[in-house]
Protein backbone atom coordinates (compact mmCIF):
# COMPACT_ATOMS: atom_id res chain seq x y z
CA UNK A 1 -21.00 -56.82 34.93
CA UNK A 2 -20.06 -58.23 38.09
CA UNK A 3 -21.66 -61.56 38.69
CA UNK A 4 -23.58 -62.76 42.14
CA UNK A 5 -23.78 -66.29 43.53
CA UNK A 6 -26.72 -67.85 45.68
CA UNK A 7 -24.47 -69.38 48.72
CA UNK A 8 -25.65 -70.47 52.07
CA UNK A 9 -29.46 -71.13 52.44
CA UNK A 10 -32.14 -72.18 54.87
CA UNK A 11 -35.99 -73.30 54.79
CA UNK A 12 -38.49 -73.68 57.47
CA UNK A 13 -40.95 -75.46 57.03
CA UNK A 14 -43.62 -78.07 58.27
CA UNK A 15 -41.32 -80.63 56.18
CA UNK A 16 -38.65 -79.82 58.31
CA UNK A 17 -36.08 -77.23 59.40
CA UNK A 18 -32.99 -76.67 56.51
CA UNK A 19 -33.16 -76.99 53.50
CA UNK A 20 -31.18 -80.57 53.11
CA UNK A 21 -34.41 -81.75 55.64
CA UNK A 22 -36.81 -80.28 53.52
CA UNK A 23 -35.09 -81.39 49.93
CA UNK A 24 -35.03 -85.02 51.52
CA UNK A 25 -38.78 -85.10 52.02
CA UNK A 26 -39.33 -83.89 48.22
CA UNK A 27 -37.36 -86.75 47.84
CA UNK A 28 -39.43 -88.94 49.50
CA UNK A 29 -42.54 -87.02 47.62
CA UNK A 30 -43.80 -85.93 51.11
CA UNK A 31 -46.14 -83.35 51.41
CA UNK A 32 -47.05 -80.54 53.84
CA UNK A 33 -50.05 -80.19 53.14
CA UNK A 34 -52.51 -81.84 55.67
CA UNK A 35 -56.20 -81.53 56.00
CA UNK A 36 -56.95 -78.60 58.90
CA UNK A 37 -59.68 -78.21 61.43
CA UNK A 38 -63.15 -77.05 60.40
CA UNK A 39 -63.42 -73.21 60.74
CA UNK A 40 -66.71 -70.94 60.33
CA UNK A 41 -66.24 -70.47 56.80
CA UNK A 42 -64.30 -73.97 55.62
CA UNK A 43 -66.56 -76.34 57.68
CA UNK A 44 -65.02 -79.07 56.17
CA UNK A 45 -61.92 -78.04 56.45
CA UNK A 46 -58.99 -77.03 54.23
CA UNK A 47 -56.18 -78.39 53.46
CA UNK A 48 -52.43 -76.28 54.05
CA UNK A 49 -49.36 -76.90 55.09
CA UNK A 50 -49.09 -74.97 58.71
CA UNK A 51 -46.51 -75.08 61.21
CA UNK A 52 -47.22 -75.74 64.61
CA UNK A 53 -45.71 -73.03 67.05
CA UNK A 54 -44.60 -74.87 69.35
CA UNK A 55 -42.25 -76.91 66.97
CA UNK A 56 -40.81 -73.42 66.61
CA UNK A 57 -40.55 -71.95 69.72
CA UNK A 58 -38.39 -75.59 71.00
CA UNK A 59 -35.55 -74.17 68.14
CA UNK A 60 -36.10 -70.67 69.00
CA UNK A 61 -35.95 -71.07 72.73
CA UNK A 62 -32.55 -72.07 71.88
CA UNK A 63 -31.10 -68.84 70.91
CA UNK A 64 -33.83 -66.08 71.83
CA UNK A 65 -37.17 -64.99 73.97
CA UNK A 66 -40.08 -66.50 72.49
CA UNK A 67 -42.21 -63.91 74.41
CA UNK A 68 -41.11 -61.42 72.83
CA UNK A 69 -41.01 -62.15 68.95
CA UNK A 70 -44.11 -63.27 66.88
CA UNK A 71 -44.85 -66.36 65.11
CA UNK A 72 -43.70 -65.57 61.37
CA UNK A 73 -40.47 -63.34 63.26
CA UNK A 74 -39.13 -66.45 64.96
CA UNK A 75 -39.77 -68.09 61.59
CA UNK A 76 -37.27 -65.50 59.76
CA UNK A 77 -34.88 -65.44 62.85
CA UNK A 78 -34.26 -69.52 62.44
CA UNK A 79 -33.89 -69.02 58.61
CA UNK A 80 -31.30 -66.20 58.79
CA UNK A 81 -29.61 -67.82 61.89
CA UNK A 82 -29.18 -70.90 60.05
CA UNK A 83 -27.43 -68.74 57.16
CA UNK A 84 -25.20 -66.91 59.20
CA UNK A 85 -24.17 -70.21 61.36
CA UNK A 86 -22.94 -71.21 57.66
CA UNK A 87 -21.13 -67.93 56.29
CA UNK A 88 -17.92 -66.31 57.24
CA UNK A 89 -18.61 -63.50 55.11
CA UNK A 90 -21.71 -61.94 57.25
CA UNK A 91 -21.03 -58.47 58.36
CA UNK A 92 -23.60 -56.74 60.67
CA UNK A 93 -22.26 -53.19 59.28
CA UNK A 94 -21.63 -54.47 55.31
CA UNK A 95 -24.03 -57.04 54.90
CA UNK A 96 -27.83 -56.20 53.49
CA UNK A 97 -30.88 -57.40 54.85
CA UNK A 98 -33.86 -58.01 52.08
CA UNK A 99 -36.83 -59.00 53.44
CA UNK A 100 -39.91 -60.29 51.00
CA UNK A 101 -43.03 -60.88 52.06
CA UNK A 102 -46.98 -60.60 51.59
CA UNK A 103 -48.65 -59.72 54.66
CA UNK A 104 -46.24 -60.10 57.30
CA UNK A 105 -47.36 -59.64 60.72
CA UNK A 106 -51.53 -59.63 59.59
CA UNK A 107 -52.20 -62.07 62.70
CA UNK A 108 -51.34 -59.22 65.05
CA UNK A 109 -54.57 -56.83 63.34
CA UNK A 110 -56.90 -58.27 66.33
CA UNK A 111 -53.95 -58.47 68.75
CA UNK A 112 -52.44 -55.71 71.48
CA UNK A 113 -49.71 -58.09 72.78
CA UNK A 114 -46.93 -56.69 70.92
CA UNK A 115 -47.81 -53.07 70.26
CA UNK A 116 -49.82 -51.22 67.53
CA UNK A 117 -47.35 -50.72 64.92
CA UNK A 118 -45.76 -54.55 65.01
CA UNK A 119 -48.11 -55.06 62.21
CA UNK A 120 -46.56 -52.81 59.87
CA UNK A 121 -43.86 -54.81 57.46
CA UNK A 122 -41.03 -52.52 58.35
CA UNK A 123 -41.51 -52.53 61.93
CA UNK A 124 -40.94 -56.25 61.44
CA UNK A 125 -38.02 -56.34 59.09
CA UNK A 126 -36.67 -53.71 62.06
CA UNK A 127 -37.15 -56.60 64.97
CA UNK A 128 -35.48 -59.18 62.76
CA UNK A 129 -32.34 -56.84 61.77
CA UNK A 130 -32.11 -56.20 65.26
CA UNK A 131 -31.87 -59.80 66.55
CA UNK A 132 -28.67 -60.00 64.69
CA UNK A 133 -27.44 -56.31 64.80
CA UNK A 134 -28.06 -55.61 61.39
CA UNK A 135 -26.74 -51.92 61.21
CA UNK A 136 -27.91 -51.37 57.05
CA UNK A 137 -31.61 -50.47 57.23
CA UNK A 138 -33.29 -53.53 56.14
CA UNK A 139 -35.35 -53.55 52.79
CA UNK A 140 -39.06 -55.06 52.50
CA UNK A 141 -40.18 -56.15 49.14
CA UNK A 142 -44.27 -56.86 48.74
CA UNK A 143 -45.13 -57.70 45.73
CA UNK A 144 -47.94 -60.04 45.99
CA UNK A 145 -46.36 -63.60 44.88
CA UNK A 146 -43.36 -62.41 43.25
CA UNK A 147 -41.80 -61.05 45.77
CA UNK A 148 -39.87 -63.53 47.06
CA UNK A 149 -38.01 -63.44 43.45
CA UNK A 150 -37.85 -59.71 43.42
CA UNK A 151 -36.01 -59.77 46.71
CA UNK A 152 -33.19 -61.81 45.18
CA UNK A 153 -33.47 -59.50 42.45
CA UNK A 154 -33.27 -56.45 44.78
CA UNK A 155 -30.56 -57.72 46.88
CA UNK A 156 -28.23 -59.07 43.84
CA UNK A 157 -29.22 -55.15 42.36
CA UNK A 158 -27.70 -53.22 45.39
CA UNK A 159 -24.58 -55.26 45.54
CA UNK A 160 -23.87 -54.76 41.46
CA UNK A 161 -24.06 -51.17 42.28
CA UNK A 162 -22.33 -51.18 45.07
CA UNK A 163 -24.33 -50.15 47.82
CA UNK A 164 -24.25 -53.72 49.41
CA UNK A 165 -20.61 -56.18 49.70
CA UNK A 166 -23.50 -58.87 50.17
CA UNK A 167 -27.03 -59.27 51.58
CA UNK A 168 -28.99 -62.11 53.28
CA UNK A 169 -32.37 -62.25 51.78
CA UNK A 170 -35.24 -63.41 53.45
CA UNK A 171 -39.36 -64.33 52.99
CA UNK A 172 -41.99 -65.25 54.85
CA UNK A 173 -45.61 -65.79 55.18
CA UNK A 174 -48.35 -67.39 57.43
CA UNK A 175 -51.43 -68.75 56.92
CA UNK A 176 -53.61 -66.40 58.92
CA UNK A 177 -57.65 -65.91 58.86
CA UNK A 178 -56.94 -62.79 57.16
CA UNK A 179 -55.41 -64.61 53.86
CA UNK A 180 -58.22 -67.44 54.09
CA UNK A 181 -61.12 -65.35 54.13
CA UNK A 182 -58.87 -63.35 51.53
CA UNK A 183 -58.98 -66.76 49.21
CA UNK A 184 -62.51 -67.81 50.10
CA UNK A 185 -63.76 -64.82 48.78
CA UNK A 186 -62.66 -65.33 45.11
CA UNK A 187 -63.89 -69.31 45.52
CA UNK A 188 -59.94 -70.23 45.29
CA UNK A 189 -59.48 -72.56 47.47
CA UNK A 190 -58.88 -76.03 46.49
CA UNK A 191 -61.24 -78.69 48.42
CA UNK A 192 -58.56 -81.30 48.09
CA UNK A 193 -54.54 -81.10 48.35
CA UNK A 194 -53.72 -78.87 45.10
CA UNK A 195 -53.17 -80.15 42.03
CA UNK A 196 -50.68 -77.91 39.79
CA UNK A 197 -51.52 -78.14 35.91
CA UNK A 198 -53.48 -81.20 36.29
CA UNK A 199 -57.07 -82.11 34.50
CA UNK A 200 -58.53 -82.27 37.83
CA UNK A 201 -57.39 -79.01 39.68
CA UNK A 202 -59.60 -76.38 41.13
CA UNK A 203 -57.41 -74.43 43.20
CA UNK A 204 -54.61 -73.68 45.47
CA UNK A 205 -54.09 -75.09 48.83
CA UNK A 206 -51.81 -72.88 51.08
CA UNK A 207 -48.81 -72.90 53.14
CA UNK A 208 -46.56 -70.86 55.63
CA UNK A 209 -42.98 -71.16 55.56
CA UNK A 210 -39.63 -68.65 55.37
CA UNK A 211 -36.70 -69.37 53.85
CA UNK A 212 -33.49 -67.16 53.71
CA UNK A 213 -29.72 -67.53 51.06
CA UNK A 214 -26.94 -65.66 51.47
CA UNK A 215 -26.08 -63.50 48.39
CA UNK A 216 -22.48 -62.76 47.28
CA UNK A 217 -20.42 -61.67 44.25
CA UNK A 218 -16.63 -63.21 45.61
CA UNK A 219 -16.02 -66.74 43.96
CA UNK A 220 -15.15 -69.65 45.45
CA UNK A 221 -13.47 -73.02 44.89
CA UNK A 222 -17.13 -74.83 45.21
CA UNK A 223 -19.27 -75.59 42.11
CA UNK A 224 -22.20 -72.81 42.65
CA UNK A 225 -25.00 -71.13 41.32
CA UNK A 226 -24.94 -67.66 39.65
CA UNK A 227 -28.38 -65.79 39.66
CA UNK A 228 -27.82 -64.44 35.86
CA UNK A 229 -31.12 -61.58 35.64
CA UNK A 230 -34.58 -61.22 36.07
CA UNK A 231 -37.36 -59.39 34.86
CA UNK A 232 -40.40 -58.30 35.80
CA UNK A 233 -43.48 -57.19 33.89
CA UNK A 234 -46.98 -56.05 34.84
CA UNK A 235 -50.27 -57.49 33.16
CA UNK A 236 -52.26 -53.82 33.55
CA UNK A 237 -55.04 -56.34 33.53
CA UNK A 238 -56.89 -57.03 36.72
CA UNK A 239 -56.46 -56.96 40.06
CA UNK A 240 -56.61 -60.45 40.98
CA UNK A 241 -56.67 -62.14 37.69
CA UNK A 242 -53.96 -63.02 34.99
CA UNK A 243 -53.88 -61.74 31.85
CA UNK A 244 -55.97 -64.95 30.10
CA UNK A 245 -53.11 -65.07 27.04
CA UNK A 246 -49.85 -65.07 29.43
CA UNK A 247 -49.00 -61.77 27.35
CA UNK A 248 -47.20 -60.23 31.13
CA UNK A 249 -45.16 -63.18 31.42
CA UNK A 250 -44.39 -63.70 28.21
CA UNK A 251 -42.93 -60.59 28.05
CA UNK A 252 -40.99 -61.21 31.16
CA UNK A 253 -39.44 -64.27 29.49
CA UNK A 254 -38.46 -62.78 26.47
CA UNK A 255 -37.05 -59.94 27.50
CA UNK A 256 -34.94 -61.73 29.71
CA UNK A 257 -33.78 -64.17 27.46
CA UNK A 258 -33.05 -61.09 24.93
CA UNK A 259 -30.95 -59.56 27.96
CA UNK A 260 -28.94 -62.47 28.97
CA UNK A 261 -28.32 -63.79 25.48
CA UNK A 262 -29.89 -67.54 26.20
CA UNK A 263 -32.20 -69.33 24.05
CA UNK A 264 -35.12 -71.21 25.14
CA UNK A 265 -33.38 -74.43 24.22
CA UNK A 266 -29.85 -73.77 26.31
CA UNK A 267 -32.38 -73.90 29.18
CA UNK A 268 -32.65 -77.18 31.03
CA UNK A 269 -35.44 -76.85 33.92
CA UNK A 270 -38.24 -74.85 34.62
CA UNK A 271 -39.39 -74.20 37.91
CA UNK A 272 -43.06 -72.79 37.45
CA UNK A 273 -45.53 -70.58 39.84
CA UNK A 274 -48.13 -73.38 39.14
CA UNK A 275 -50.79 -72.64 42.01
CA UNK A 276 -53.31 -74.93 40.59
CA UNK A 277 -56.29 -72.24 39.72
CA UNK A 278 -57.68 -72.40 36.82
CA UNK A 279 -56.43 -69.29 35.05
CA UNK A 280 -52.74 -69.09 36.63
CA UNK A 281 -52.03 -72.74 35.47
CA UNK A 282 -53.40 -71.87 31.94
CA UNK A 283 -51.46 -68.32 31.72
CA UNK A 284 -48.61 -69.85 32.80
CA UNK A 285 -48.96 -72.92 30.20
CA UNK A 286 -49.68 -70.39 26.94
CA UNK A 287 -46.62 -68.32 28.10
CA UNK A 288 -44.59 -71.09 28.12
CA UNK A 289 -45.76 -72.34 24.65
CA UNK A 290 -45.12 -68.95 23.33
CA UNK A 291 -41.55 -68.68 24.40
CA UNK A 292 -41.04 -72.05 22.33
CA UNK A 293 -40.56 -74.07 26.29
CA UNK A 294 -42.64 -76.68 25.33
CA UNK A 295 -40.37 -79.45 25.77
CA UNK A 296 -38.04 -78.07 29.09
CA UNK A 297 -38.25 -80.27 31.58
CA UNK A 298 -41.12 -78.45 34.25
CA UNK A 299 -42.55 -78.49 37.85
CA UNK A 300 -44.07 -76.86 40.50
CA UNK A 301 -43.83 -77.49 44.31
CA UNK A 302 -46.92 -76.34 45.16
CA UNK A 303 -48.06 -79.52 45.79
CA UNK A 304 -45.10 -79.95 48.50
CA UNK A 305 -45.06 -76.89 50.59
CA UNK A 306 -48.92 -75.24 49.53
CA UNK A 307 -48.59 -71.69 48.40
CA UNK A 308 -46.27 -69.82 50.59
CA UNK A 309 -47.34 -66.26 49.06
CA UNK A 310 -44.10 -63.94 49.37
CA UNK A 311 -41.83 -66.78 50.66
CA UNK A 312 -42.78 -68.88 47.61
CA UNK A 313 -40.06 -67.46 45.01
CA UNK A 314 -37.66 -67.50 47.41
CA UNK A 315 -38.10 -71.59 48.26
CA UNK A 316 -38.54 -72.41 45.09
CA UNK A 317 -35.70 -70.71 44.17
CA UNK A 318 -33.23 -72.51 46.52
CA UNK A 319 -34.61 -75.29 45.76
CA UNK A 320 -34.41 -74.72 41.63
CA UNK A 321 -30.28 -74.07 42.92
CA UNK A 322 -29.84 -77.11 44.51
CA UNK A 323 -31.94 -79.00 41.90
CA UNK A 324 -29.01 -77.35 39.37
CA UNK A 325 -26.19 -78.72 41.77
CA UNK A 326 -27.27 -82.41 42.12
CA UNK A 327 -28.71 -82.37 38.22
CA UNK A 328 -31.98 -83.37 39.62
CA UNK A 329 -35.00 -82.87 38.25
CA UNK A 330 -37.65 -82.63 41.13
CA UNK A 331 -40.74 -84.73 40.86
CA UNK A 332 -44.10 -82.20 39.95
CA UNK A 333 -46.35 -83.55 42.73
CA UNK A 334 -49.98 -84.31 42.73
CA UNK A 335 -49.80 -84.35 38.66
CA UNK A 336 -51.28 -86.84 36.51
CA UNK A 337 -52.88 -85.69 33.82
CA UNK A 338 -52.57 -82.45 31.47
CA UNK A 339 -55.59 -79.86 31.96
CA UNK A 340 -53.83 -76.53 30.00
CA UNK A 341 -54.24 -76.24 26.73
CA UNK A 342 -51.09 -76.41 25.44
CA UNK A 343 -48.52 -79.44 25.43
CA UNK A 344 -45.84 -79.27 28.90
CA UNK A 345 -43.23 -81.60 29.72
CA UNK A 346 -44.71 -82.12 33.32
CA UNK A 347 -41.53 -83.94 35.80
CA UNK A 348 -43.37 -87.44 36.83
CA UNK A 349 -40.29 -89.28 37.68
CA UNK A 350 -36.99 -88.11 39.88
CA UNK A 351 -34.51 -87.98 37.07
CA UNK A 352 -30.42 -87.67 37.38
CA UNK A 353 -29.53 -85.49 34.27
CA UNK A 354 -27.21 -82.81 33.55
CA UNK A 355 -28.67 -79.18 34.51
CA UNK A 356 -26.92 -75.87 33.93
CA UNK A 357 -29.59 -73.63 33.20
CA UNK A 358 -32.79 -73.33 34.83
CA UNK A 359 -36.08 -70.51 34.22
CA UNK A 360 -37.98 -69.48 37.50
CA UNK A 361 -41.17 -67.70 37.09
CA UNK A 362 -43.74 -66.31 39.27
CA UNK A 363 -46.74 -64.12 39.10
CA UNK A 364 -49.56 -62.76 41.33
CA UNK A 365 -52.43 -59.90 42.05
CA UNK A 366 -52.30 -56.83 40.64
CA UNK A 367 -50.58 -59.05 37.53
CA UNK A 368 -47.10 -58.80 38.40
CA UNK A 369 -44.65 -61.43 36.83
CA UNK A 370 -41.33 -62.32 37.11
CA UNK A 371 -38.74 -64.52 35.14
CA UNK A 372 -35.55 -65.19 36.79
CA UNK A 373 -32.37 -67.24 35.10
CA UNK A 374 -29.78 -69.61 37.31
CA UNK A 375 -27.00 -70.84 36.11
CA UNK A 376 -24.36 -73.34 37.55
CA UNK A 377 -21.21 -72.41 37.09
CA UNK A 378 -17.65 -74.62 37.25
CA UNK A 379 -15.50 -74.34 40.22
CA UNK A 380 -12.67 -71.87 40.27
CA UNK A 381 -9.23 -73.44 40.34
């Protein structure tokens, strides 16, 4: 089966535009998450990590209208842009164009200025392809919090079958009244900056972002990072909550590992959904234990960027890649003390140690999970 590399990739964030900007402030344990204005329904504020449009529009102003694109579009145009500015290989009429994401343009529901169906996630997806001349129709993938995973999934899919030479996959979200009255409503929201797996959690904090990685099945002299399968799985078990015994991810994991051949102790990281509720934290933490993943090394960057919703696979993902090329293990943030029931081996120190395998999982309403497997591979000579 023909194998496909992440290559080229970009994050925007409020850490920083690119992903070398935004991997040095994870460094630095830096967070985006800040404590916002008072609103109607958080009167003591909230805290998320938002970024400011006006910090975009000085990049974007650069290389487009800002008029005439909307917040989270000029978010996806830098992201891509960034890509391309990196790879030779982009073809407007070959490449692919995957585009993951949760809600898209929902800021635009009260909002005339750019036309009644702008809200609708394909007449987005079309804007974006058209910035660059995209001439493939581009593909949207929302699936609550997995799809930012999924569209790497999707992407790497269509180019094993051959209906792609490569693709460009992109996610992003905002942080729009919509989604916080969305949150509010099931009492999610964390008071303080979230807390992933920790005794003291009591929900997630949120965060807007895009991020974007070139996909591509040609080798290269470099040392890179093969995305090796995923899988998903579906709870069946409630519309917004996980299935309390982590049977849907579970599943996910094992089947993948079953499909790929690896064992739970040939893998070296894990890069967790870890939103800091009470019941995601815990599935997550009696999936884990059941797949024998006890003792993998194990984070969540939550805590860093806030939950990105659809974008959030896709970050942590390139992040989980670059974490395999510099064998570093990424600090969890915000942890200090274990509040799942079963034993983790939580990251609470930046550690330099060999990394050739890593687990990604993610999972979110309607109880969809994913389990994705990277592995870094040796340069070709």
């Amino acid at each position: 089966m023909q194998q496909v590399f992440l290559k080229s990739d970009s994050i925007i964030s409020p850490l920083g535009f690119g992903t070398l900007a935004n991997l040095g402030e994870l460094r630095l344990q830096n967070s985006a998450l800040k404590l916002q204005k008072p609103t109607s329904k958080y009167q003591a504020g909230y805290y998320a990590g938002i970024l400011e449009e006006e910090f975009i529009d000085r990049s974007f102003s650069l290389i487009g209208h800002c008029d005439d694109y909307t917040k989270l579009e000029k978010m996806l145009i830098l992201a891509i842009k960034d890509v391309i500015d990196k790879e030779t290989m982009v073809d407007p009429l070959s490449t692919g164009l995957v585009i993951a994401t949760t809600k898209g343009n929902i800021d635009l529901l009260n909002s005339n200025k750019f036309g009644r169906n702008r809200v609708e996630l394909w007449k987005m997806a079309q804007v974006v392809a058209d910035f660059f001349g995209f001439k493939q129709k581009p593909i949207v993938v929302s699936n609550a919090c997995i799809s930012g995973g999924l569209a790497i999934k999707t992407a790497a899919d269509f180019i094993k079958s051959g209906k792609f030479k490569n693709a460009i996959v992109a996610a992003g979200d905002l942080v729009s009244e919509f989604v916080l009255s969305g949150f509010q409503s099931f009492q999610a929201m964390s008071a303080k900056a979230c807390k992933p797996f920790d005794a003291e959690r009591n929900g997630i904090s949120l965060g807007e972002a895009a991020a974007a990685v070139f996909i591509d099945g040609q080798t290269s002299q470099e040392q890179k990072v093969e995305f090796v399968h995923a899988v998903t799985t579906n709870d069946a078990n409630h519309i917004s909550g996980p299935s309390r015994d982590g049977e849907g991810l579970y599943q996910a994991i094992t089947r993948l590992k079953h499909f790929t051949g690896i064992a739970s102790e040939e893998i070296d990281a894990i890069s967790a959904h870890g939103t800091a509720t009470m019941y995601n934290d815990e599935m997550e933490a009696i999936a884990f234990d059941r797949s024998n993943l006890n003792d993998i090394p194990l984070h969540s960057l939550k805590g860093y960027f806030g939950h990105t919703l659809g974008a959030s696979a896709l970050i942590e993902s390139i992040m989980l890649k670059h974490s395999l090329l510099n064998d570093e293990l990424i600090i969890s943030k915000n942890f200090e003390s274990s509040g799942v029931s079963t034993s983790l081996n939580i990251t609470t120190e930046a550690i330099q140690k060999e990394l050739n395998i890593a687990l990604k999982t993610a999972s979110g309403f309607g109880g969809c999970n994913i389990a994705m497997l990277f592995r870094k591979t040796k340069a070709h000579v």
